[in-house]
C-alpha atoms as a PDB file:
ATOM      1  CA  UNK A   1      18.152  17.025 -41.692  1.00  0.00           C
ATOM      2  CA  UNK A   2      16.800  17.977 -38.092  1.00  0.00           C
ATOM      3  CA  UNK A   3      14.478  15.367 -36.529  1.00  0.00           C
ATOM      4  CA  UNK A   4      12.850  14.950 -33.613  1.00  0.00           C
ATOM      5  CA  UNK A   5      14.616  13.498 -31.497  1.00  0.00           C
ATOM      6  CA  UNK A   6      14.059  10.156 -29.716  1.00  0.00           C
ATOM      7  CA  UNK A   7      12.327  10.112 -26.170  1.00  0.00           C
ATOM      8  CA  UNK A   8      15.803   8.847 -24.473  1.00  0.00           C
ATOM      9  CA  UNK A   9      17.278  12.185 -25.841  1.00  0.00           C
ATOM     10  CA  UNK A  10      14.685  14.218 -24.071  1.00  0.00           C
ATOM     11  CA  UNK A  11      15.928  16.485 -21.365  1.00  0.00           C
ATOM     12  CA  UNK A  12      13.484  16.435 -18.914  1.00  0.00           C
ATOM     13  CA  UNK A  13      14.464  17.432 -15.377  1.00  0.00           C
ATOM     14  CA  UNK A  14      13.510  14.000 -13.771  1.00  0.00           C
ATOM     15  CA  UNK A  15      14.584  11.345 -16.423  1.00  0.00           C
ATOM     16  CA  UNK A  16      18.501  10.799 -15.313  1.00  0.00           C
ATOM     17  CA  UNK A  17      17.182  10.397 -11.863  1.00  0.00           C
ATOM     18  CA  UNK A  18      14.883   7.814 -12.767  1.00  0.00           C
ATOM     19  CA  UNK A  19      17.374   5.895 -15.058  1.00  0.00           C
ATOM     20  CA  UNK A  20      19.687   6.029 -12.960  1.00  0.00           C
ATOM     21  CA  UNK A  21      16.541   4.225 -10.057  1.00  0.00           C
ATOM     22  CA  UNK A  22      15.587   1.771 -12.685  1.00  0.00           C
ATOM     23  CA  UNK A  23      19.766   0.822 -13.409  1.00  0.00           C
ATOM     24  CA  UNK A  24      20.019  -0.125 -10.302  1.00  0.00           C
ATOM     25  CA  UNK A  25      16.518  -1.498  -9.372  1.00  0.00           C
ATOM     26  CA  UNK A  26      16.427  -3.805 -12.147  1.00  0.00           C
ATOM     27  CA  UNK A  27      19.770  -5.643 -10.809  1.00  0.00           C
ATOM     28  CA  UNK A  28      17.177  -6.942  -8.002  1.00  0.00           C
ATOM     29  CA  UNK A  29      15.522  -9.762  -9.780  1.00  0.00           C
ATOM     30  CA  UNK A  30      12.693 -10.569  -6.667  1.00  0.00           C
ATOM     31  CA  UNK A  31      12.021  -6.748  -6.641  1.00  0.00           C
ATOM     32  CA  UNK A  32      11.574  -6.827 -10.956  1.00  0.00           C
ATOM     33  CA  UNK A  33       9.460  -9.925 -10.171  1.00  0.00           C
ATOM     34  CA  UNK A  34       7.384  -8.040  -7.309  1.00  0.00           C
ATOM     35  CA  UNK A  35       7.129  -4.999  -9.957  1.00  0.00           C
ATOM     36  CA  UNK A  36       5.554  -7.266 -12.790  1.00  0.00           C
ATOM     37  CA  UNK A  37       3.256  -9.188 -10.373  1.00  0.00           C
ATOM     38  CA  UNK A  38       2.233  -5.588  -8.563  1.00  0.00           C
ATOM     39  CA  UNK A  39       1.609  -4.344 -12.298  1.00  0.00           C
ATOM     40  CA  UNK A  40      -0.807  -7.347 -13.305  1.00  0.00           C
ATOM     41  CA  UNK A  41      -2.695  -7.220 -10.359  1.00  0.00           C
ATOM     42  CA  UNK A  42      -3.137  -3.057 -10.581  1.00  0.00           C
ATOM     43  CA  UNK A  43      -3.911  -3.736 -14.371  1.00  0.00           C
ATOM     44  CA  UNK A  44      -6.585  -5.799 -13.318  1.00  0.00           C
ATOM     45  CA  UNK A  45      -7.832  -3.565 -10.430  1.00  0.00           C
ATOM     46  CA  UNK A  46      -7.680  -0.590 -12.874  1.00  0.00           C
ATOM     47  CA  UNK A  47      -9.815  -2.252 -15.561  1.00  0.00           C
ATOM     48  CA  UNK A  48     -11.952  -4.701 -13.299  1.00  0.00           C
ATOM     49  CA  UNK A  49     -15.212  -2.984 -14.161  1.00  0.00           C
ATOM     50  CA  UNK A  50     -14.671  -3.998 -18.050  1.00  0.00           C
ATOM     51  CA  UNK A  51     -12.809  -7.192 -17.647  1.00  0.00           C
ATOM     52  CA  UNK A  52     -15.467  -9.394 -15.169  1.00  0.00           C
ATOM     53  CA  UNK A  53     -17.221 -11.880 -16.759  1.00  0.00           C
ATOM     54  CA  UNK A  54     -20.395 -11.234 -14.640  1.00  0.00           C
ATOM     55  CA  UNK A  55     -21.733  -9.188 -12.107  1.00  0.00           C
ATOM     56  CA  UNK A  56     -20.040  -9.743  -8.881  1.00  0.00           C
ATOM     57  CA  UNK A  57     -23.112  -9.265  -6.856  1.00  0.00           C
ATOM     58  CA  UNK A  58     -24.834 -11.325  -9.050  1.00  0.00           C
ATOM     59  CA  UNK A  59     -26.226 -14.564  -6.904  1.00  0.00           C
ATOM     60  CA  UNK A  60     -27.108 -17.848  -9.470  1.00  0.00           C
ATOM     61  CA  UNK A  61     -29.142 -20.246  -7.688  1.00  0.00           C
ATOM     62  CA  UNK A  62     -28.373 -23.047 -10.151  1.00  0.00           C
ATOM     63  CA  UNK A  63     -24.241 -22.451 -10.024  1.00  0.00           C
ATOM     64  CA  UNK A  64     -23.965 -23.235  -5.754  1.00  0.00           C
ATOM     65  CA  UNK A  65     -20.298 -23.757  -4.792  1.00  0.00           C
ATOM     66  CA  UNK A  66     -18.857 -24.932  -8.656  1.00  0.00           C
ATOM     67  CA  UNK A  67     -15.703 -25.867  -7.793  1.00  0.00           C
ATOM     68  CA  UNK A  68     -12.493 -24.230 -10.576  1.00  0.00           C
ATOM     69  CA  UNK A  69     -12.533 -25.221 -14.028  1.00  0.00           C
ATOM     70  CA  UNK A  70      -8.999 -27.287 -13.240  1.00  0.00           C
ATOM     71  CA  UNK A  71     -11.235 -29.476 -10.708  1.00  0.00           C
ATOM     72  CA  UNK A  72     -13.648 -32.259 -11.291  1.00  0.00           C
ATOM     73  CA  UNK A  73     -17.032 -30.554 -11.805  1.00  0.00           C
ATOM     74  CA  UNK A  74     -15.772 -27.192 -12.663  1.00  0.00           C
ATOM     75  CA  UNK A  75     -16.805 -25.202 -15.678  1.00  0.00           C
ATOM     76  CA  UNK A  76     -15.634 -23.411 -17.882  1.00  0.00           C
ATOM     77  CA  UNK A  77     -17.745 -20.370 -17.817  1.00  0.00           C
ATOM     78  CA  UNK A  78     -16.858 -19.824 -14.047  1.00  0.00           C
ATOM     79  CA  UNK A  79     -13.121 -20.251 -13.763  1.00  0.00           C
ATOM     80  CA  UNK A  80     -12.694 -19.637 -10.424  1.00  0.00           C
ATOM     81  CA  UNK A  81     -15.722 -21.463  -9.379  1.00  0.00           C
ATOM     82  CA  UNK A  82     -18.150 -19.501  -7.478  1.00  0.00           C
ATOM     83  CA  UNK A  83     -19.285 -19.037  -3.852  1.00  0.00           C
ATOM     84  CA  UNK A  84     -22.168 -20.439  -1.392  1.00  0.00           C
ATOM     85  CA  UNK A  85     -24.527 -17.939  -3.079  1.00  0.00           C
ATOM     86  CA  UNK A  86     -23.420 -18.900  -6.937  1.00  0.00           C
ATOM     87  CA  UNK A  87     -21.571 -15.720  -7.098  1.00  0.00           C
ATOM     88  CA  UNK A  88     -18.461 -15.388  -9.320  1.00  0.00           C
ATOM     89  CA  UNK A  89     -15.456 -15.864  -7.495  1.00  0.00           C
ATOM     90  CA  UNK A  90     -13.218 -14.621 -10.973  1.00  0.00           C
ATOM     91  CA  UNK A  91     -15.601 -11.451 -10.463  1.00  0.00           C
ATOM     92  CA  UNK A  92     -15.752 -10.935  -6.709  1.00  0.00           C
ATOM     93  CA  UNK A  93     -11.891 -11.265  -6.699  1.00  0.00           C
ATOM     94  CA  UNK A  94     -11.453  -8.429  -9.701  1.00  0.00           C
ATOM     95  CA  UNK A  95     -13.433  -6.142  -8.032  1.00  0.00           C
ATOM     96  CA  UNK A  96     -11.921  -7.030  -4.723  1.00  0.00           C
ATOM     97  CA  UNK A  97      -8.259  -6.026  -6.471  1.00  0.00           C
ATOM     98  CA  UNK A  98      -9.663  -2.600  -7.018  1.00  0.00           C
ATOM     99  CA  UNK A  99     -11.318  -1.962  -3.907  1.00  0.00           C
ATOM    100  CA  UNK A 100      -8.424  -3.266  -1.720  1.00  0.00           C
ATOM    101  CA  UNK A 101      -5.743  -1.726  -3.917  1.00  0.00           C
ATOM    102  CA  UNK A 102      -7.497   1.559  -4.479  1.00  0.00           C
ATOM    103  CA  UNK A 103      -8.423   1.922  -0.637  1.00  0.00           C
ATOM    104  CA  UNK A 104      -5.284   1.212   0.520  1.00  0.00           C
ATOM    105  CA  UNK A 105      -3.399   3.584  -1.684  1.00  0.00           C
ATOM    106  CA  UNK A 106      -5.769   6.046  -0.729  1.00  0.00           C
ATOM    107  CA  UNK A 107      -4.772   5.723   3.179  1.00  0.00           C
ATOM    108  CA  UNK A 108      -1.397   5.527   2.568  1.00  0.00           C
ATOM    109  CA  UNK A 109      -1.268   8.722   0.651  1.00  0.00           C
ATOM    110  CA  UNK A 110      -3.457  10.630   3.780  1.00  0.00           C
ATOM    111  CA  UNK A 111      -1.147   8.904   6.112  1.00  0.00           C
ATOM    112  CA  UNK A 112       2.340  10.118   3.990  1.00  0.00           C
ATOM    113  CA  UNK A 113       0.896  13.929   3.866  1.00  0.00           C
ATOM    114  CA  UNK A 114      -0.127  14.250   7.421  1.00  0.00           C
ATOM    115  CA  UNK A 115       2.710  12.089   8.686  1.00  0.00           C
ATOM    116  CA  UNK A 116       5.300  14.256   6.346  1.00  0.00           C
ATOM    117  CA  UNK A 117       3.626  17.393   7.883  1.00  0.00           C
ATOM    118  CA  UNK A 118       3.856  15.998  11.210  1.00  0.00           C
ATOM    119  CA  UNK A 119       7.325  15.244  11.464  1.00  0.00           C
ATOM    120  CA  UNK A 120       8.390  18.217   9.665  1.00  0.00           C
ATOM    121  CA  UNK A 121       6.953  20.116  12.741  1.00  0.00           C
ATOM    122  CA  UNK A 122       7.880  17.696  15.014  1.00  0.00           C
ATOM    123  CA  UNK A 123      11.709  18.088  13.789  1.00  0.00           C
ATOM    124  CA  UNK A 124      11.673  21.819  13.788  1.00  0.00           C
ATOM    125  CA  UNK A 125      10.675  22.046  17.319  1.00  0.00           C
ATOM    126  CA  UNK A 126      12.407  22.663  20.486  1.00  0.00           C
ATOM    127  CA  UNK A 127      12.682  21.519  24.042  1.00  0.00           C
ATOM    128  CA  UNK A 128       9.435  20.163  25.384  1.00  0.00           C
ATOM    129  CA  UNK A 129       7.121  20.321  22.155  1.00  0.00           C
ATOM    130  CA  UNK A 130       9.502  17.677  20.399  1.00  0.00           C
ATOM    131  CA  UNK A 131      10.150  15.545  23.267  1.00  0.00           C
ATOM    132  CA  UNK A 132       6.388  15.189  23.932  1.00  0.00           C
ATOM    133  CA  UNK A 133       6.064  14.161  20.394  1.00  0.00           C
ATOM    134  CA  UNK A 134       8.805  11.513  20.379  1.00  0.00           C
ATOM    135  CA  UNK A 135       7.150  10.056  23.536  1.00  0.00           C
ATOM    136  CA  UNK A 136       3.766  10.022  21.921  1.00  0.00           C
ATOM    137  CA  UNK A 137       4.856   8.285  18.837  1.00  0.00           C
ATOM    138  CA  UNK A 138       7.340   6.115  20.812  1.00  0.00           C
ATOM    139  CA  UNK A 139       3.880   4.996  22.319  1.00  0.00           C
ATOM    140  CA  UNK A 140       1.744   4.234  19.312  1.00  0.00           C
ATOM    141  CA  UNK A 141       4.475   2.683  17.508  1.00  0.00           C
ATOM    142  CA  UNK A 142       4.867   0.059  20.339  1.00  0.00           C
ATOM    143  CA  UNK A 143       1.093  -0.671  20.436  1.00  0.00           C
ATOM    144  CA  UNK A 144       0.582  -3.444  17.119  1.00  0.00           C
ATOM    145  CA  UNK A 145      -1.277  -1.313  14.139  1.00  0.00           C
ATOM    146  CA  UNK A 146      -3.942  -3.530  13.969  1.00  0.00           C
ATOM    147  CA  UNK A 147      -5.000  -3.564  17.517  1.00  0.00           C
ATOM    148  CA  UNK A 148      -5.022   0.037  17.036  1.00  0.00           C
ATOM    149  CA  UNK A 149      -7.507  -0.038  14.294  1.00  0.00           C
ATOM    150  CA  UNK A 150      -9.468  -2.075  15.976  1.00  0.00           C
ATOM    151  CA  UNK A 151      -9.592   0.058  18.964  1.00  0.00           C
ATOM    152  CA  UNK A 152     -10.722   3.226  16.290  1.00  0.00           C
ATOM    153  CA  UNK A 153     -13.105   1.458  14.543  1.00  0.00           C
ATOM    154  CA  UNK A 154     -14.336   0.293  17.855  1.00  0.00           C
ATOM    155  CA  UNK A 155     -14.980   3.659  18.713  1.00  0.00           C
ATOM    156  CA  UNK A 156     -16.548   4.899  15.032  1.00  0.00           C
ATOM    157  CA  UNK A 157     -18.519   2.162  14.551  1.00  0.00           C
ATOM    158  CA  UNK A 158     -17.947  -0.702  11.647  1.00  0.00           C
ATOM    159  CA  UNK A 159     -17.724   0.553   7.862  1.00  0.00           C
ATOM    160  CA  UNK A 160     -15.271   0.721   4.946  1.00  0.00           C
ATOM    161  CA  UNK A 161     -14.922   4.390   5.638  1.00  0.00           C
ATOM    162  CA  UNK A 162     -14.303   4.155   9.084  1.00  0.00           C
ATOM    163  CA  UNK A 163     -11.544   1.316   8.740  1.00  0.00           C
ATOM    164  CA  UNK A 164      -9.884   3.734   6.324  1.00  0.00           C
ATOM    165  CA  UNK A 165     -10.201   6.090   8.671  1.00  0.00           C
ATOM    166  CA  UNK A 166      -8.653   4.078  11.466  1.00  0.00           C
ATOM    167  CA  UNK A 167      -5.845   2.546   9.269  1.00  0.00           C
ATOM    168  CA  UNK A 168      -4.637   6.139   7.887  1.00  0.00           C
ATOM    169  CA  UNK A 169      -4.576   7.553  11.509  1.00  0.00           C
ATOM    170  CA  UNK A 170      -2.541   3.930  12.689  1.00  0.00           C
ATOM    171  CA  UNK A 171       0.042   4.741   9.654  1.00  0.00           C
ATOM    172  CA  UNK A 172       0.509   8.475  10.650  1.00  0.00           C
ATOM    173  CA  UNK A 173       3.493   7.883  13.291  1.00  0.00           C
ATOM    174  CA  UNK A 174       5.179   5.507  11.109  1.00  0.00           C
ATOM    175  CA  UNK A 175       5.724   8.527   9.010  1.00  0.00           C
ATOM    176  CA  UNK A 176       6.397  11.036  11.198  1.00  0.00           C
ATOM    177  CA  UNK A 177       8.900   9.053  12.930  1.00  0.00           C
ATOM    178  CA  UNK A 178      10.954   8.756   9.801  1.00  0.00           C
ATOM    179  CA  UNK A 179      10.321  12.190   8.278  1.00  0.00           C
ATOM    180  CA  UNK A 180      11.618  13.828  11.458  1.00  0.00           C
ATOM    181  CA  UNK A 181      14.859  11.408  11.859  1.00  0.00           C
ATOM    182  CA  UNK A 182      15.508  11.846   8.168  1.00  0.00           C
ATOM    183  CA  UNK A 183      15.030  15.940   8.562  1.00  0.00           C
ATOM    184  CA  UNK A 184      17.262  15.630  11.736  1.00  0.00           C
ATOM    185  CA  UNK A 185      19.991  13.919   9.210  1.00  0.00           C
ATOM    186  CA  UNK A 186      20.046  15.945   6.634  1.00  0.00           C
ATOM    187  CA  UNK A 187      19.806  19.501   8.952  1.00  0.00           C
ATOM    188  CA  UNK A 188      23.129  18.804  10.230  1.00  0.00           C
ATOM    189  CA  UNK A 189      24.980  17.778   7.000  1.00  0.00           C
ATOM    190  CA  UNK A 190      27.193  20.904   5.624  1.00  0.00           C
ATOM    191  CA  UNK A 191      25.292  21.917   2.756  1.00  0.00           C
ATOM    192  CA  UNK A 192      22.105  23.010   4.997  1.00  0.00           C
ATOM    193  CA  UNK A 193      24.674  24.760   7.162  1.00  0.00           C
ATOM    194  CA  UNK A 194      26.388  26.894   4.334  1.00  0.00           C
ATOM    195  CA  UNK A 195      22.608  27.446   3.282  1.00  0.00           C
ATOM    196  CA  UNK A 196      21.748  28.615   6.667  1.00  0.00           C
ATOM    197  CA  UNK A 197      24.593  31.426   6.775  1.00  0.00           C
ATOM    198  CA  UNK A 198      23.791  32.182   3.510  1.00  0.00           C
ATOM    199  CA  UNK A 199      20.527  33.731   4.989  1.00  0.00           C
ATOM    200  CA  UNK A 200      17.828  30.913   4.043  1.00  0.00           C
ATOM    201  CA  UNK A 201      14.941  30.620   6.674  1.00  0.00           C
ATOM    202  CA  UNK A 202      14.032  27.604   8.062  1.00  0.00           C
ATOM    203  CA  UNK A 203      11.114  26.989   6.297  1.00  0.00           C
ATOM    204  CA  UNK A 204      13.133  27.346   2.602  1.00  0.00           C
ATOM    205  CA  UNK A 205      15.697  25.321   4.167  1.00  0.00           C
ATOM    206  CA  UNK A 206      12.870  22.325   4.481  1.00  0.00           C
ATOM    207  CA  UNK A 207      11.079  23.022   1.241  1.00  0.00           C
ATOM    208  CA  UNK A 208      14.234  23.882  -0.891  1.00  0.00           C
ATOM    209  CA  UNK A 209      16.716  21.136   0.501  1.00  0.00           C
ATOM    210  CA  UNK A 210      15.775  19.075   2.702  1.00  0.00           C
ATOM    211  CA  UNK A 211      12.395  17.704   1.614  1.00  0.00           C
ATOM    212  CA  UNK A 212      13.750  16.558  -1.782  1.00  0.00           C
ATOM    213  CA  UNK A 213      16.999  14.971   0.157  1.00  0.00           C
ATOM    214  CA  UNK A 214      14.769  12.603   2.061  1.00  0.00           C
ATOM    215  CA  UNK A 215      12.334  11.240  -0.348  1.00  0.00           C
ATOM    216  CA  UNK A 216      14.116   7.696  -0.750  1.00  0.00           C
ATOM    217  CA  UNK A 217      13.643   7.261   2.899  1.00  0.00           C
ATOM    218  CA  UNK A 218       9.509   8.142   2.194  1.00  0.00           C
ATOM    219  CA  UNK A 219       9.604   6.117  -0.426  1.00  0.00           C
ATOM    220  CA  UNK A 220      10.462   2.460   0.881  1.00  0.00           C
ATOM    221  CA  UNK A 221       8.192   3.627   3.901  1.00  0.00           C
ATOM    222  CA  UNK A 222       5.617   4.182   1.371  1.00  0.00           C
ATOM    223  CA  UNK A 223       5.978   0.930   0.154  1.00  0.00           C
ATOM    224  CA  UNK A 224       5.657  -0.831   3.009  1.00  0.00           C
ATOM    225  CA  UNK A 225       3.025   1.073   4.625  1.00  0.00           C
ATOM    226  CA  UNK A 226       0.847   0.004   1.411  1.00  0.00           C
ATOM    227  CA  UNK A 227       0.952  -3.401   2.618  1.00  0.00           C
ATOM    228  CA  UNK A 228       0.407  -3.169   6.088  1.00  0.00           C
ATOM    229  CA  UNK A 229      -2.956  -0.968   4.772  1.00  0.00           C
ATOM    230  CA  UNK A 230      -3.680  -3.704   2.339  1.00  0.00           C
ATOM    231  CA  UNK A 231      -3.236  -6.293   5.252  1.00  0.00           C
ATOM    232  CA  UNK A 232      -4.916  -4.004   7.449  1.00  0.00           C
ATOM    233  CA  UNK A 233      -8.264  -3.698   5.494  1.00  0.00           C
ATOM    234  CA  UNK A 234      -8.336  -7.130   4.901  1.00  0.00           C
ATOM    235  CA  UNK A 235      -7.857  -7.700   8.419  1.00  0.00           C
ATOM    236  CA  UNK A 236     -10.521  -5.806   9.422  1.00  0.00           C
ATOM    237  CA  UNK A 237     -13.194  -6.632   6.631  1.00  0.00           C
ATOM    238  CA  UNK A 238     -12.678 -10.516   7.858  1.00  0.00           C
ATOM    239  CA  UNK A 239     -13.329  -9.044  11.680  1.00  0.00           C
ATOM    240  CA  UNK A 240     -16.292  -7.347  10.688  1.00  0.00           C
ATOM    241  CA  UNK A 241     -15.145  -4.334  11.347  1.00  0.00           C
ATOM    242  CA  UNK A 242     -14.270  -2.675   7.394  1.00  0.00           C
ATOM    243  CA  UNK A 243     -16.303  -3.721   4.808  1.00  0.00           C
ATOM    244  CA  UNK A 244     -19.688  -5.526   5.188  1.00  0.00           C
ATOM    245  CA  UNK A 245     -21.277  -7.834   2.999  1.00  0.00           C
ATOM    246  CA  UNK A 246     -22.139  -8.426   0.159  1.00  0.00           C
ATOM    247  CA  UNK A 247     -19.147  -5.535  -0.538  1.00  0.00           C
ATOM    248  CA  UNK A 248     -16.305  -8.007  -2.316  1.00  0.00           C
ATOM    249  CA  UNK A 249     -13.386  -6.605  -0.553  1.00  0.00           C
ATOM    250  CA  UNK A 250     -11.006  -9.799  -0.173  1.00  0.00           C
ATOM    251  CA  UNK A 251     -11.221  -9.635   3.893  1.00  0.00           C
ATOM    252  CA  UNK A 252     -15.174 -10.041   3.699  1.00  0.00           C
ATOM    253  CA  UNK A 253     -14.581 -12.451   1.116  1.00  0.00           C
ATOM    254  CA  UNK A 254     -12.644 -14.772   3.524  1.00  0.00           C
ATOM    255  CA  UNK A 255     -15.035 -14.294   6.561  1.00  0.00           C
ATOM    256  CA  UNK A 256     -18.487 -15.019   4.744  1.00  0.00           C
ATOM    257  CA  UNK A 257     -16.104 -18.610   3.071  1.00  0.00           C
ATOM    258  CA  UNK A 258     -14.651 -19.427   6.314  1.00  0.00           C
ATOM    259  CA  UNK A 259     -18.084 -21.770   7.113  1.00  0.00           C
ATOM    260  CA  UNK A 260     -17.321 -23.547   3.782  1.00  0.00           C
ATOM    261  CA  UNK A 261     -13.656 -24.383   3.883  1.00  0.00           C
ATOM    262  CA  UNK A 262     -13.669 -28.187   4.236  1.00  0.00           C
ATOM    263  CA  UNK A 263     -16.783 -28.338   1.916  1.00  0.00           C
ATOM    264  CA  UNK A 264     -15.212 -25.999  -0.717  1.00  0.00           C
ATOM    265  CA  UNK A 265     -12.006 -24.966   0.708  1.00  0.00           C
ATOM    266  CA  UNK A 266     -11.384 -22.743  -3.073  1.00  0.00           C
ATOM    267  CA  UNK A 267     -13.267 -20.216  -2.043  1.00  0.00           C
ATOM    268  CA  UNK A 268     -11.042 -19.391   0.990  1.00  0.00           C
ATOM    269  CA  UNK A 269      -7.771 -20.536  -0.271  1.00  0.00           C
ATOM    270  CA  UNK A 270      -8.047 -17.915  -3.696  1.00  0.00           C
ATOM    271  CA  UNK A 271      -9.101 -14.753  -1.366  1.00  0.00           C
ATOM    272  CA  UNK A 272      -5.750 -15.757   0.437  1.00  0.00           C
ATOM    273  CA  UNK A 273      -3.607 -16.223  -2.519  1.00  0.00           C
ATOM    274  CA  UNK A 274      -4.812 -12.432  -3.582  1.00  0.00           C
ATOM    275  CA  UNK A 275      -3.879 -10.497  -0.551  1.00  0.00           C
ATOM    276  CA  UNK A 276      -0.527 -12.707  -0.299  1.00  0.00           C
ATOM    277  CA  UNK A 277      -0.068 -12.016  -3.917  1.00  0.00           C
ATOM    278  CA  UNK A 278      -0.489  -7.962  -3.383  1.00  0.00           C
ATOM    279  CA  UNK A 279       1.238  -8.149   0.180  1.00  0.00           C
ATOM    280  CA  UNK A 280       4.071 -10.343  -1.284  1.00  0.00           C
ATOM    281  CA  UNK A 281       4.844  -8.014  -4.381  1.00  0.00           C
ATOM    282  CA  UNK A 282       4.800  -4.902  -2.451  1.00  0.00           C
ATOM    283  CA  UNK A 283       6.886  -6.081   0.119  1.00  0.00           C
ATOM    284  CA  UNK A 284       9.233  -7.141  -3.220  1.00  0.00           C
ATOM    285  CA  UNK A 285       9.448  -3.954  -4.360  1.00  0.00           C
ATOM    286  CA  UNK A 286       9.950  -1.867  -1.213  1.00  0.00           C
ATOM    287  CA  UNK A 287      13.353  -4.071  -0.713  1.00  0.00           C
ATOM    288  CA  UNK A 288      14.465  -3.939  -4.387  1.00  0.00           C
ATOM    289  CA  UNK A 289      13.980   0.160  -4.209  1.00  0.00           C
ATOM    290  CA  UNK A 290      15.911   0.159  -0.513  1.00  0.00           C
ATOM    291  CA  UNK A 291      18.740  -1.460  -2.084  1.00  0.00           C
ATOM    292  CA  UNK A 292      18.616   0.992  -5.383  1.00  0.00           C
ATOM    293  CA  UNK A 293      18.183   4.143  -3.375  1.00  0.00           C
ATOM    294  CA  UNK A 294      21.067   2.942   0.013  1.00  0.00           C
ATOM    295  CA  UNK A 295      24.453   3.224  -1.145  1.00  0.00           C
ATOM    296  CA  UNK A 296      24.956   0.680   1.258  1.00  0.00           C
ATOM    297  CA  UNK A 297      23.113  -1.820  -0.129  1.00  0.00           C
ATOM    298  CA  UNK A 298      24.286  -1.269  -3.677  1.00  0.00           C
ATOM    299  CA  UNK A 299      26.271  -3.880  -5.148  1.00  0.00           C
END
């Protein structure tokens, strides 16, 4: 009797490729680790309107700097304990997951499409365009990201949108510097030659068989460009130069605490736990896909 059959009988184009990625990801046991802690904490930013217990805005007059449940005078309906205004630090956190996480995938995805574009060009060109655009990204990339941020939100003014803004355009010759080394690699290998005399163009050379050849290398750049944005806005929002108060983005979080850390040192210490928590996992899982997608690295 025919059946349907079972999902790992499917033939769908991308499956083997991405068994054959998860085989050899999963032999990485810090990068499975970073995967499940990555997972909880974009579970929680996902969901973080319906999961927090109260209103993160929400100031309590009565409920002034409640230490965690685990410590003596915490309660238990504020698990986390709550901030100099009686805000929910359990609730300010959740909502901080989402707006840090969210944001920062945002700017890396900007960064990856103009950066991809960018190099693309860069690579194709000749003589003194390309040259000029090594220099220029040989520049940037020396300068440190942040500083650079700083100096564009310095110009736009302080904001969330403006520290996006500033981080995207900071990421943008990370990418372009690998795109066009990777495009320079694969160009001279002998199946884009035997494609060239076969009478492909340049531009269905790129799309066709070149693009697809170098996503690994965009990947694990991906992953750690997500962190240095996550880092980045956090950086920025405790400067007062990204988010402002009361917005509960984990930066701002820190700076508005910072007065209060020998008197309630909590609500500094958890902000810090969640951006080393996101930075940490990310970091775990651009290694553990670096040594799945190198051959050299592969055990």
């Amino acid at each position: 009797m025919n059946r349907f059959p079972a999902w790992h009988d499917w033939h769908i184009p991308f499956l083997g490729p991405v068994r054959v990625l998860w085989r050899d990801y999963r032999r990485d046991g810090f990068g499975v680790a970073g995967l499940c802690l990555f997972l909880v904490l974009a579970t929680v930013a996902l969901f973080a309107p319906w999961l927090v217990p109260y209103d993160p805005m929400a100031q309590m007059p009565h409920t002034l700097l409640l230490p965690p449940y685990w410590m003596d005078g915490g309660v238990a309906t504020h698990v986390l304990g709550t901030d100099d205004l009686g805000r929910d630090l359990l609730s300010r956190l959740m909502t901080g997951a989402r707006l840090s996480l969210g944001l920062g995938l945002v700017i890396v995805l900007a960064a990856l499409v103009l950066g991809v574009l960018l190099g693309a060009l860069a690579a194709l060109a000749k003589g003194t365009l390309e040259a000029l655009a090594v220099r220029l990204m040989d520049v940037l990339l020396a300068v440190p990201s942040l500083l650079l941020a700083v100096i564009v939100v310095a110009v736009l003014g302080p904001g969330l949108g403006n520290a996006a803004v500033a981080i995207a355009a900071v990421l943008v010759p990370a990418f372009m510097r690998v795109t066009r080394a990777a495009i320079h690699e694969e160009m001279a290998k002998d199946y884009v030659t035997a494609a060239h005399l076969d009478g492909a163009n340049k531009l269905r050379l790129l799309t066709r068989s070149v693009l697809p050849n170098i996503v690994p290398s965009l990947v694990v750049q991906t992953t750690h460009a997500l962190s240095t944005a996550i880092l980045d806005v956090a950086a920025l929002g405790f400067l007062g130069l990204g988010a402002q108060s009361p917005t509960p983005e984990w930066g701002t979080i820190l700076s508005e605490s910072r007065a209060y850390i020998q008197q309630a040192p909590w609500t500094v210490t958890l902000p810090g736990l969640a951006i080393l928590a996101a930075v940490l996992s990310i970091n775990l899982i651009g290694n553990g896909l670096r040594n799945a997608l190198d051959p050299r690295w592969k055990r």
